[in-house]
C-alpha atoms as a PDB file:
ATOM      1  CA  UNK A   1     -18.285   4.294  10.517  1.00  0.00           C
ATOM      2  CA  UNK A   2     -19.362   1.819   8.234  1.00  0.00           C
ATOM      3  CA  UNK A   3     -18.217   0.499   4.630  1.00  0.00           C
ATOM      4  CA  UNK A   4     -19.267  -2.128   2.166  1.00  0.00           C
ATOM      5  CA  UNK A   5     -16.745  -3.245  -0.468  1.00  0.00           C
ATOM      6  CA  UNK A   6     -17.691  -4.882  -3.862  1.00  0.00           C
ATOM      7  CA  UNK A   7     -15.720  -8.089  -4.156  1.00  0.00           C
ATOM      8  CA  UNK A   8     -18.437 -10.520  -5.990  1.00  0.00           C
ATOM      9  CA  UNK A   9     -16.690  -9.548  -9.616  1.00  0.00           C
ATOM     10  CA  UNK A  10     -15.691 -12.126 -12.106  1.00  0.00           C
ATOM     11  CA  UNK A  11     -12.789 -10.296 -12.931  1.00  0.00           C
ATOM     12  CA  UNK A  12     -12.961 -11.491 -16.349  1.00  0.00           C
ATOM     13  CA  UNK A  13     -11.008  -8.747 -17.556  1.00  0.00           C
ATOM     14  CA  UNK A  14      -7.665  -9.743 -15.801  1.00  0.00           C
ATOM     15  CA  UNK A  15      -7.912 -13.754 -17.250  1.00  0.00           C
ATOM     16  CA  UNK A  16      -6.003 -16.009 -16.529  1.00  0.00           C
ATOM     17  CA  UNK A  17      -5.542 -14.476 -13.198  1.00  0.00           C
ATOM     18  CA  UNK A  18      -8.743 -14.760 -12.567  1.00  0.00           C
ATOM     19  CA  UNK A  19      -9.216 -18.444 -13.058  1.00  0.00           C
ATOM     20  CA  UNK A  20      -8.050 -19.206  -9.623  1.00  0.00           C
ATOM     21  CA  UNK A  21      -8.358 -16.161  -7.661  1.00  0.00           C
ATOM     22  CA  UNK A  22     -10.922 -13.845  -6.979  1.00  0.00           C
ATOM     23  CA  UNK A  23     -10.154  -9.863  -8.508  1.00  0.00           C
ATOM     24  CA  UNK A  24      -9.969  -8.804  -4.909  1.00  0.00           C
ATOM     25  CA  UNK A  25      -6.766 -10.887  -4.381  1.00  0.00           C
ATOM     26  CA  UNK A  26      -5.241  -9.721  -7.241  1.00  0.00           C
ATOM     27  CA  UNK A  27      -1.872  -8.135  -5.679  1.00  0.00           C
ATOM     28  CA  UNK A  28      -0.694  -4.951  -6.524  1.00  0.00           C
ATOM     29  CA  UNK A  29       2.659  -3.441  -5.023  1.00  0.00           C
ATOM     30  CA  UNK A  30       2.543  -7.162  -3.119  1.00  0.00           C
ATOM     31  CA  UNK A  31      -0.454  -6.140  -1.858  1.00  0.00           C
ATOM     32  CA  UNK A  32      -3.741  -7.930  -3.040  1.00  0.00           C
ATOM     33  CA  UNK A  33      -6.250  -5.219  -3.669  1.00  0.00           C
ATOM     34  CA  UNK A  34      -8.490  -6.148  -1.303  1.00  0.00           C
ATOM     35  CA  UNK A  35      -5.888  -5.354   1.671  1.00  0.00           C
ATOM     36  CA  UNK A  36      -5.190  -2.113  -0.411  1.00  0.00           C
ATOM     37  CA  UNK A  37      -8.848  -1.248   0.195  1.00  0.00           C
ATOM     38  CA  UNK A  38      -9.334  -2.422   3.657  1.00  0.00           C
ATOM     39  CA  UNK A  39      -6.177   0.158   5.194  1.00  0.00           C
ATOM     40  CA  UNK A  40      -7.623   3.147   3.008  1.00  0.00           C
ATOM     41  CA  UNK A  41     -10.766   2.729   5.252  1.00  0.00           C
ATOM     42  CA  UNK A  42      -9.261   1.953   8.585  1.00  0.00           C
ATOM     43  CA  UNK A  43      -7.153   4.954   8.122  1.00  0.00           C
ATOM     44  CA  UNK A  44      -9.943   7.309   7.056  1.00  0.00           C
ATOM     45  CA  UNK A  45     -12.124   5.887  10.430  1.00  0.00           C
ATOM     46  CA  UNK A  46     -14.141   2.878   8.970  1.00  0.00           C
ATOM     47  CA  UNK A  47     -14.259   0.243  11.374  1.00  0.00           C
ATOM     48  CA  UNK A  48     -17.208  -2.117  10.677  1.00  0.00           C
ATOM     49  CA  UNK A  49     -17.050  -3.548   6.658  1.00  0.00           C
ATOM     50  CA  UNK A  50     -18.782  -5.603   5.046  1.00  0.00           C
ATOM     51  CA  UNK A  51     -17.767  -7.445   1.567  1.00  0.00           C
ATOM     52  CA  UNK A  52     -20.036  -8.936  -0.884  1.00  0.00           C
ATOM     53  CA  UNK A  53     -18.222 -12.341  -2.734  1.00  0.00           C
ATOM     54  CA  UNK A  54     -19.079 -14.630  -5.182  1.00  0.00           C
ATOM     55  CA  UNK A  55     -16.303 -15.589  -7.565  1.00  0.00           C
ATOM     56  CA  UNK A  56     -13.875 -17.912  -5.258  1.00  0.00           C
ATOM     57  CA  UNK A  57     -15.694 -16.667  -2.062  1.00  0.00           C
ATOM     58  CA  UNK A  58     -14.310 -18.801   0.310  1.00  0.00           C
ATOM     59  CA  UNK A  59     -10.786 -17.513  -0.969  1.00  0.00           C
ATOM     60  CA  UNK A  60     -11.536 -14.339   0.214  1.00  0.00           C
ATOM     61  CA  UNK A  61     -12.839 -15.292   4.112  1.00  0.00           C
ATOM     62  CA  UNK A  62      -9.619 -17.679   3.931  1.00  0.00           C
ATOM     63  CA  UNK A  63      -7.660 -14.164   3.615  1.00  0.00           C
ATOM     64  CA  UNK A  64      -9.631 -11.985   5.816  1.00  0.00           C
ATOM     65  CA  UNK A  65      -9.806 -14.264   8.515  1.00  0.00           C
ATOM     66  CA  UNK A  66      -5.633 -14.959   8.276  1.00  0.00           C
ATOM     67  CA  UNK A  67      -5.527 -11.313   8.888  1.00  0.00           C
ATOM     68  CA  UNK A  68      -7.376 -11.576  12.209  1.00  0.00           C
ATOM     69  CA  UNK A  69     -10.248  -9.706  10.257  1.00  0.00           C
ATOM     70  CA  UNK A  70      -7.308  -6.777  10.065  1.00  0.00           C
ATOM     71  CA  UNK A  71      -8.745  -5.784  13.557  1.00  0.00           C
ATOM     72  CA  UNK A  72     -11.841  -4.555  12.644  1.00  0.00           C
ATOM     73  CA  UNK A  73     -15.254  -5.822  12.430  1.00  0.00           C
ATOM     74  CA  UNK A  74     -15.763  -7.694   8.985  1.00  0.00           C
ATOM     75  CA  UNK A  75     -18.526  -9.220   7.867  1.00  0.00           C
ATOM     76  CA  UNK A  76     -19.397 -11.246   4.180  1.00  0.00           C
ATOM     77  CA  UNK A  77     -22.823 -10.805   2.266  1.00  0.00           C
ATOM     78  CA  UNK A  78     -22.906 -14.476   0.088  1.00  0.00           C
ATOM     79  CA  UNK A  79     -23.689 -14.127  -3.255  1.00  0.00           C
ATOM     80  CA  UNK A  80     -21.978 -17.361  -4.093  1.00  0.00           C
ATOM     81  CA  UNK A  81     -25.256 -18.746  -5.198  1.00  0.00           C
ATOM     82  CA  UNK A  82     -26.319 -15.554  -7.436  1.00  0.00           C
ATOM     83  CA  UNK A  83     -24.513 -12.410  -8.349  1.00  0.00           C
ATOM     84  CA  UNK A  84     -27.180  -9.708  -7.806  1.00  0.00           C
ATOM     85  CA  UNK A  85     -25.267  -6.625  -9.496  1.00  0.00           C
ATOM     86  CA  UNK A  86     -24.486  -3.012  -7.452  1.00  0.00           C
ATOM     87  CA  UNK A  87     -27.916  -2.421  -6.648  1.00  0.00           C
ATOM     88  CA  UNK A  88     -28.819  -5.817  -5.257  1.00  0.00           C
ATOM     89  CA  UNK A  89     -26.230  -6.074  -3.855  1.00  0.00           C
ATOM     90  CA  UNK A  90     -26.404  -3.398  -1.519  1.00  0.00           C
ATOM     91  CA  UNK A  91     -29.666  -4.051  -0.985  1.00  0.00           C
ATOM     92  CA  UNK A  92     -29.319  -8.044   0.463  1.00  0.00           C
ATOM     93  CA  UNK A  93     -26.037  -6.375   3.051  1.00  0.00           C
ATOM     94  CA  UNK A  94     -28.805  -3.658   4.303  1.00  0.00           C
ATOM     95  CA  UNK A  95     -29.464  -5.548   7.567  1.00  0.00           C
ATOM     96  CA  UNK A  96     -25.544  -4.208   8.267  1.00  0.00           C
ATOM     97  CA  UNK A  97     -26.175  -0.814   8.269  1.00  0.00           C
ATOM     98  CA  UNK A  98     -28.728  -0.273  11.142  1.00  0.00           C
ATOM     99  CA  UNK A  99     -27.312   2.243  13.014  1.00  0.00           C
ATOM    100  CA  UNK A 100     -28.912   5.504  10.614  1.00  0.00           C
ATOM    101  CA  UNK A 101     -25.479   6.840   9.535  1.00  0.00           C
ATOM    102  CA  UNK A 102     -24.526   7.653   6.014  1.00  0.00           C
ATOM    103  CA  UNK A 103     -22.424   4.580   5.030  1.00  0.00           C
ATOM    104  CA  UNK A 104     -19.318   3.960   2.009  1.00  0.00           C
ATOM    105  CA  UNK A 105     -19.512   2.125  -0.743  1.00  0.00           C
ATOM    106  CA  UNK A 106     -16.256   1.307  -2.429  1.00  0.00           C
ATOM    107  CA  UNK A 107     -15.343  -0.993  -5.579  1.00  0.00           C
ATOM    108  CA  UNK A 108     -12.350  -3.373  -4.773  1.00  0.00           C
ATOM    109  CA  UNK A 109     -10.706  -2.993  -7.812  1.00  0.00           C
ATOM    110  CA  UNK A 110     -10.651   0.857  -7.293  1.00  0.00           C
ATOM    111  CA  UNK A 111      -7.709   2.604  -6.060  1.00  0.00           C
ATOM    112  CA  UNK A 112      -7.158   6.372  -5.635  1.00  0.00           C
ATOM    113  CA  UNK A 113      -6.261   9.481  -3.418  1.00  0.00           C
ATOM    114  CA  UNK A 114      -9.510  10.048  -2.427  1.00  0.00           C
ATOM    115  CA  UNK A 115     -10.379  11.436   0.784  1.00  0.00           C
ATOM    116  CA  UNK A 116     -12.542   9.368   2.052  1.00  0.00           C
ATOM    117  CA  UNK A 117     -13.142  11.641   6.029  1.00  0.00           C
ATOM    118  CA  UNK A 118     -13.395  14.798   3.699  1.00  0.00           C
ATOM    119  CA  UNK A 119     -16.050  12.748   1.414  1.00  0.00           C
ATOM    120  CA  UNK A 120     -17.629  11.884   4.433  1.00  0.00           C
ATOM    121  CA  UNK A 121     -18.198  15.929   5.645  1.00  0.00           C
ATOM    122  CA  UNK A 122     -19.091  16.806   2.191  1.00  0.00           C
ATOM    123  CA  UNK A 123     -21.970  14.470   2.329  1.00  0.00           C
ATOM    124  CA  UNK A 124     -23.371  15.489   5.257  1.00  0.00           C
ATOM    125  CA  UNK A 125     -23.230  19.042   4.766  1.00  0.00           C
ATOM    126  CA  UNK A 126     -25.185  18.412   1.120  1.00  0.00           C
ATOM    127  CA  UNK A 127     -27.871  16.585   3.306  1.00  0.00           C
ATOM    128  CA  UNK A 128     -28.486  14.317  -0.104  1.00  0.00           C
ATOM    129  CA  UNK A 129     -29.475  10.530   0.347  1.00  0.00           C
ATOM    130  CA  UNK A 130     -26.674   9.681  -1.949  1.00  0.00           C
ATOM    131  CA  UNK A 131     -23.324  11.405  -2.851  1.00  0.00           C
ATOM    132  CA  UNK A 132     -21.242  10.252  -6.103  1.00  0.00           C
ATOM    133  CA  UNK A 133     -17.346  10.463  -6.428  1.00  0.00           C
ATOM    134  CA  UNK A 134     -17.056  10.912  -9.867  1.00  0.00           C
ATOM    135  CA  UNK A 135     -14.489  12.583 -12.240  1.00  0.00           C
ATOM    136  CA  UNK A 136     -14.037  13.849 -15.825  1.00  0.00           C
ATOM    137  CA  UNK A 137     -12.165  11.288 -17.356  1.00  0.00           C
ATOM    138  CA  UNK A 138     -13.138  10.456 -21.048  1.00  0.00           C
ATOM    139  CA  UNK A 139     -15.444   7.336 -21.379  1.00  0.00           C
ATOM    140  CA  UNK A 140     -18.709   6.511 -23.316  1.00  0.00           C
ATOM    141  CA  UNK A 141     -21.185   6.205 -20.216  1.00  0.00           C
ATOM    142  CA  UNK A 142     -21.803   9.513 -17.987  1.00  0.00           C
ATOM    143  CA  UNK A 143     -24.023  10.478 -15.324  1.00  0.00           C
ATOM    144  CA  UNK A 144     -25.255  13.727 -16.063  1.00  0.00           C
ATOM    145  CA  UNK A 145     -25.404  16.930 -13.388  1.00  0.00           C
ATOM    146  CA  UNK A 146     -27.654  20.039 -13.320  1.00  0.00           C
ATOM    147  CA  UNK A 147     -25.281  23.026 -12.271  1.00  0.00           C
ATOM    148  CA  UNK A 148     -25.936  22.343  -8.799  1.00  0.00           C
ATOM    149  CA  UNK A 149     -24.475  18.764  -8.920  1.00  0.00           C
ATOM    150  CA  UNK A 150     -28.051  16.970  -8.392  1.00  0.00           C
ATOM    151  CA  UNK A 151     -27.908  13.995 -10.470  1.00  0.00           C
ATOM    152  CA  UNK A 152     -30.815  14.358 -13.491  1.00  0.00           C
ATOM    153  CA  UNK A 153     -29.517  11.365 -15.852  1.00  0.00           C
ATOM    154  CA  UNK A 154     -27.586   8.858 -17.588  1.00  0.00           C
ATOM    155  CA  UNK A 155     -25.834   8.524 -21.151  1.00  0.00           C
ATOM    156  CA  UNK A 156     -24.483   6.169 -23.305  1.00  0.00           C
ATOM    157  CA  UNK A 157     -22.347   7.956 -26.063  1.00  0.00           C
ATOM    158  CA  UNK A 158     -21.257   4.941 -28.074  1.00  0.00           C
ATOM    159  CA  UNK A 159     -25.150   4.062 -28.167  1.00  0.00           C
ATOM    160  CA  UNK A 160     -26.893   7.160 -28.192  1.00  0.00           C
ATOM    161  CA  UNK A 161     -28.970   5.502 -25.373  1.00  0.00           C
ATOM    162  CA  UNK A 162     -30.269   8.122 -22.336  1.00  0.00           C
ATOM    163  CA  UNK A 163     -31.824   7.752 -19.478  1.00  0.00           C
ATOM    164  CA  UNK A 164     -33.508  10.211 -17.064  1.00  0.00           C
ATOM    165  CA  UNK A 165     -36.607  10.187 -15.155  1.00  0.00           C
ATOM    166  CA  UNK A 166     -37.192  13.945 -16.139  1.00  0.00           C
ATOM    167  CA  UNK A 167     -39.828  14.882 -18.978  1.00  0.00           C
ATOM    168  CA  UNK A 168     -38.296  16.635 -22.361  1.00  0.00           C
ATOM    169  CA  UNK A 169     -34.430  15.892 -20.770  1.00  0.00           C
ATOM    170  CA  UNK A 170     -31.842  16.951 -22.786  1.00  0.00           C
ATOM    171  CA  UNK A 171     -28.480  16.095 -21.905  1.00  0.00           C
ATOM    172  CA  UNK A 172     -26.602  19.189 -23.609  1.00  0.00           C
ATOM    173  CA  UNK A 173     -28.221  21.192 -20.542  1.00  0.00           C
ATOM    174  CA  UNK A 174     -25.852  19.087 -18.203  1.00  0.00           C
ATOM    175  CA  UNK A 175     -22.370  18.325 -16.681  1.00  0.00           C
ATOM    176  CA  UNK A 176     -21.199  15.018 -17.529  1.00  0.00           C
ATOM    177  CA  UNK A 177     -18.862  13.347 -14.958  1.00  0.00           C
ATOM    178  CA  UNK A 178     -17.347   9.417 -15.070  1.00  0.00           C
ATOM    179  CA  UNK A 179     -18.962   7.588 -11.761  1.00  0.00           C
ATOM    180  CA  UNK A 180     -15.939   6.298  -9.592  1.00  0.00           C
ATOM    181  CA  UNK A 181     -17.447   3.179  -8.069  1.00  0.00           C
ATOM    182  CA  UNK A 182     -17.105   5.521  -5.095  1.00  0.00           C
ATOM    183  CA  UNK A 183     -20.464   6.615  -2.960  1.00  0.00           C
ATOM    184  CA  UNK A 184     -21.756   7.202   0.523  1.00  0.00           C
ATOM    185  CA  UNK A 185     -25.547   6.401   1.004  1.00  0.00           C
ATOM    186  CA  UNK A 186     -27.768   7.261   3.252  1.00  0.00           C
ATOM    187  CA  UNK A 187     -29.720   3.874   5.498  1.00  0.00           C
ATOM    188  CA  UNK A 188     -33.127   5.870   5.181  1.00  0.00           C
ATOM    189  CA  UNK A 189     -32.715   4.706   0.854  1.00  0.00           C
ATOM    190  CA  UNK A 190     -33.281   1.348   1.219  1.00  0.00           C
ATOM    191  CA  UNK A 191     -37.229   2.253   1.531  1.00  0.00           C
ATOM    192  CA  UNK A 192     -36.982   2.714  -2.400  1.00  0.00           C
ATOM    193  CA  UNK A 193     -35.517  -0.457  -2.684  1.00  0.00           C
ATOM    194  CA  UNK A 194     -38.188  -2.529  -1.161  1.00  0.00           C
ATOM    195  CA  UNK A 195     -39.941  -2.429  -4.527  1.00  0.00           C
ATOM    196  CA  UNK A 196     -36.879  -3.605  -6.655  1.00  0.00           C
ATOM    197  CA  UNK A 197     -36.021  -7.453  -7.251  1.00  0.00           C
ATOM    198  CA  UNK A 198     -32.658  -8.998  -5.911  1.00  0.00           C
ATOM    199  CA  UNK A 199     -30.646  -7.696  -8.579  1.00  0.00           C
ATOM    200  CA  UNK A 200     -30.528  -5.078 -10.074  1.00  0.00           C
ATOM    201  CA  UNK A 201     -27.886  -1.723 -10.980  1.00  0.00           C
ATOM    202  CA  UNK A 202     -27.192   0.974  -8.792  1.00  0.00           C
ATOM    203  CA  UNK A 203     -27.371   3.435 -11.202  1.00  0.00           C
ATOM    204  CA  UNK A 204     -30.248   2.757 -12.300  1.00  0.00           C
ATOM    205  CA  UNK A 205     -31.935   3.041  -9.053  1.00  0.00           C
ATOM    206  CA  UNK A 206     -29.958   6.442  -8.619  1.00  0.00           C
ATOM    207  CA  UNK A 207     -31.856   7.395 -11.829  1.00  0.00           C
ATOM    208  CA  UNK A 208     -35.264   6.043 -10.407  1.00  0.00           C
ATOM    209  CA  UNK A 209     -34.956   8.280  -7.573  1.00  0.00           C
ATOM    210  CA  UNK A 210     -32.894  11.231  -8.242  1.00  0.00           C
ATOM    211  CA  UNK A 211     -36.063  13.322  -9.051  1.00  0.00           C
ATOM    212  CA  UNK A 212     -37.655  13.323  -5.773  1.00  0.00           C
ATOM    213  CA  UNK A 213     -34.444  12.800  -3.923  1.00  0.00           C
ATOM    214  CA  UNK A 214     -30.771  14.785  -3.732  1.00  0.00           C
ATOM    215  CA  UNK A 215     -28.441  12.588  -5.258  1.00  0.00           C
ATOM    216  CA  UNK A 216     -25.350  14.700  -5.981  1.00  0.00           C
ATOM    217  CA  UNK A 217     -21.823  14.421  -7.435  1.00  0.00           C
ATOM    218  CA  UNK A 218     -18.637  15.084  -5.444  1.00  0.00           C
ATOM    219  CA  UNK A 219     -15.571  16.291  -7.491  1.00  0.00           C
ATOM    220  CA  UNK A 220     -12.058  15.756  -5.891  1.00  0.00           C
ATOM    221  CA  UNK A 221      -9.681  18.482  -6.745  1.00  0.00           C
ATOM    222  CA  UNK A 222      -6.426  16.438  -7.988  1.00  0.00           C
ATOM    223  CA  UNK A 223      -8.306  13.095  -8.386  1.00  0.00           C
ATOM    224  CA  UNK A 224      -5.799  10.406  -9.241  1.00  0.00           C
ATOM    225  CA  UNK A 225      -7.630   6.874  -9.839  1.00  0.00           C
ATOM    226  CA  UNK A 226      -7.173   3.717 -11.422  1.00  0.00           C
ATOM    227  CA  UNK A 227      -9.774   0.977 -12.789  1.00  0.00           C
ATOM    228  CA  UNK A 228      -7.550  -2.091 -11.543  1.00  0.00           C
ATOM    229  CA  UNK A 229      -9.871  -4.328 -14.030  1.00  0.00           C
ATOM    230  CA  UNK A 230      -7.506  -5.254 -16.804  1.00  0.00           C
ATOM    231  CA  UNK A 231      -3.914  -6.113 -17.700  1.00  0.00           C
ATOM    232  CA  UNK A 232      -2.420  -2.966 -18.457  1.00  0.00           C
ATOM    233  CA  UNK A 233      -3.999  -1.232 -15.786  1.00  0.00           C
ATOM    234  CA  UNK A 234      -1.712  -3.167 -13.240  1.00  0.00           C
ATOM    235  CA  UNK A 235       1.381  -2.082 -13.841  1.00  0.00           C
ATOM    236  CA  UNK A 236      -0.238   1.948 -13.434  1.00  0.00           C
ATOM    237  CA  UNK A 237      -1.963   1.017 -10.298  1.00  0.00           C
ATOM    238  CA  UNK A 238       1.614   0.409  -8.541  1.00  0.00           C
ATOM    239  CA  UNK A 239       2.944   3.321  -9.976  1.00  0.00           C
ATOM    240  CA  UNK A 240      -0.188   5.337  -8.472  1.00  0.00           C
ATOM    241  CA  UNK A 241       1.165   3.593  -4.964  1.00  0.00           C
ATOM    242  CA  UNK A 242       4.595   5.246  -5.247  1.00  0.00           C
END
């Protein structure tokens, strides 16, 4: 199976760390996270990965390639020249996933007990062209879920802002649910990404589809997961290893 991780962040969050290291190599429990990342999908059946960089790139092939590519296949999508955000990123690493199989997407700086072969199944018995890990952790940006766990739209709480490609949507008729950074995609999606420019958000192209497409939301009973993206998230991410 393959995987793509996201490893092009700035990491600005976890300054001064960041201001000579990419966030992938960020250690945590000795371990940088990247590593962390690369073993949760080896043991769960990925074989083939590819990892977007940007922010000290070459740091991150240095590391890889010292690991004798941790005896996978491993490839790197350049974005050195221009971060192109979730969506365009996927996009520019599509040429990798040309074998039709649903494929993982998986932020680096996200660690958790999810399982990733059970994700897998779930997906492919929805038969939806993307599936979500998400959770119900308080935060001020949701996806929003009909009762049947199709995506239907997007809200900011702080801002008020909403977004949903559905006519008189109203958000009080919905789940809301925390996206993960977690999600399995189907190769046949890209065709909706021809139109898009290099960059642009995931989500948003989740929202631009999500009424003539199943995009749905997966739920993990017992979900335990941690945002490595700031200070005092470090010290609870090696906890979270114990």
């Amino acid at each position: 199976m393959k995987a793509m991780i996201f490893a092009a962040g700035l990491g600005t969050r976890l300054k001064p760390l960041t201001d000579s290291l990419p966030k992938a190599l960020v250690s945590v429990g000795e371990k940088p996270l990247l590593q962390h990342i690369i073993e949760k999908l080896k043991q769960s059946g990925f074989d083939e990965i590819i990892i977007n960089i940007h922010h000290f790139g070459q740091q991150i092939i240095d590391f890889v390639e010292e690991n004798n590519r941790f005896d996978i296949r491993i490839e790197f999508s350049d974005e050195r020249e221009k971060l192109l955000d979730t969506g365009g990123g996927i996009k520019k690493a599509s040429w990798f996933f040309d074998d039709n199989k649903p494929f993982l997407v998986h932020n680096v700086d996200i660690l958790s007990n999810v399982d990733l072969h059970r994700l897998v199944i779930y997906h492919r018995e929805a038969g939806s062209e993307a599936t979500l890990v998400c959770s119900k952790r308080q935060t001020s940006r949701y996806l929003l879920f009909d009762e049947s766990d199709h995506l239907r739209g997007w809200i900011n709480e702080s801002t008020g802002e909403i977004k949903s490609p559905f006519p008189n949507f109203n958000p009080s008729d919905c789940q809301k649910f925390a996206f993960s950074g977690i999600h399995i995609l189907q190769p046949s999606i890209f065709r909706y990404m021809q139109n898009f420019p290099d960059k642009f958000s995931i989500i948003d192209f989740y929202l631009s589809i999500c009424k003539k497409e199943k995009v749905n939301t997966y739920l993990p009973a017992n979900l335990k997961m941690i945002d490595v993206g700031k200070w005092n998230s470090l010290e609870e991410a090696e906890s979270l290893l114990l």
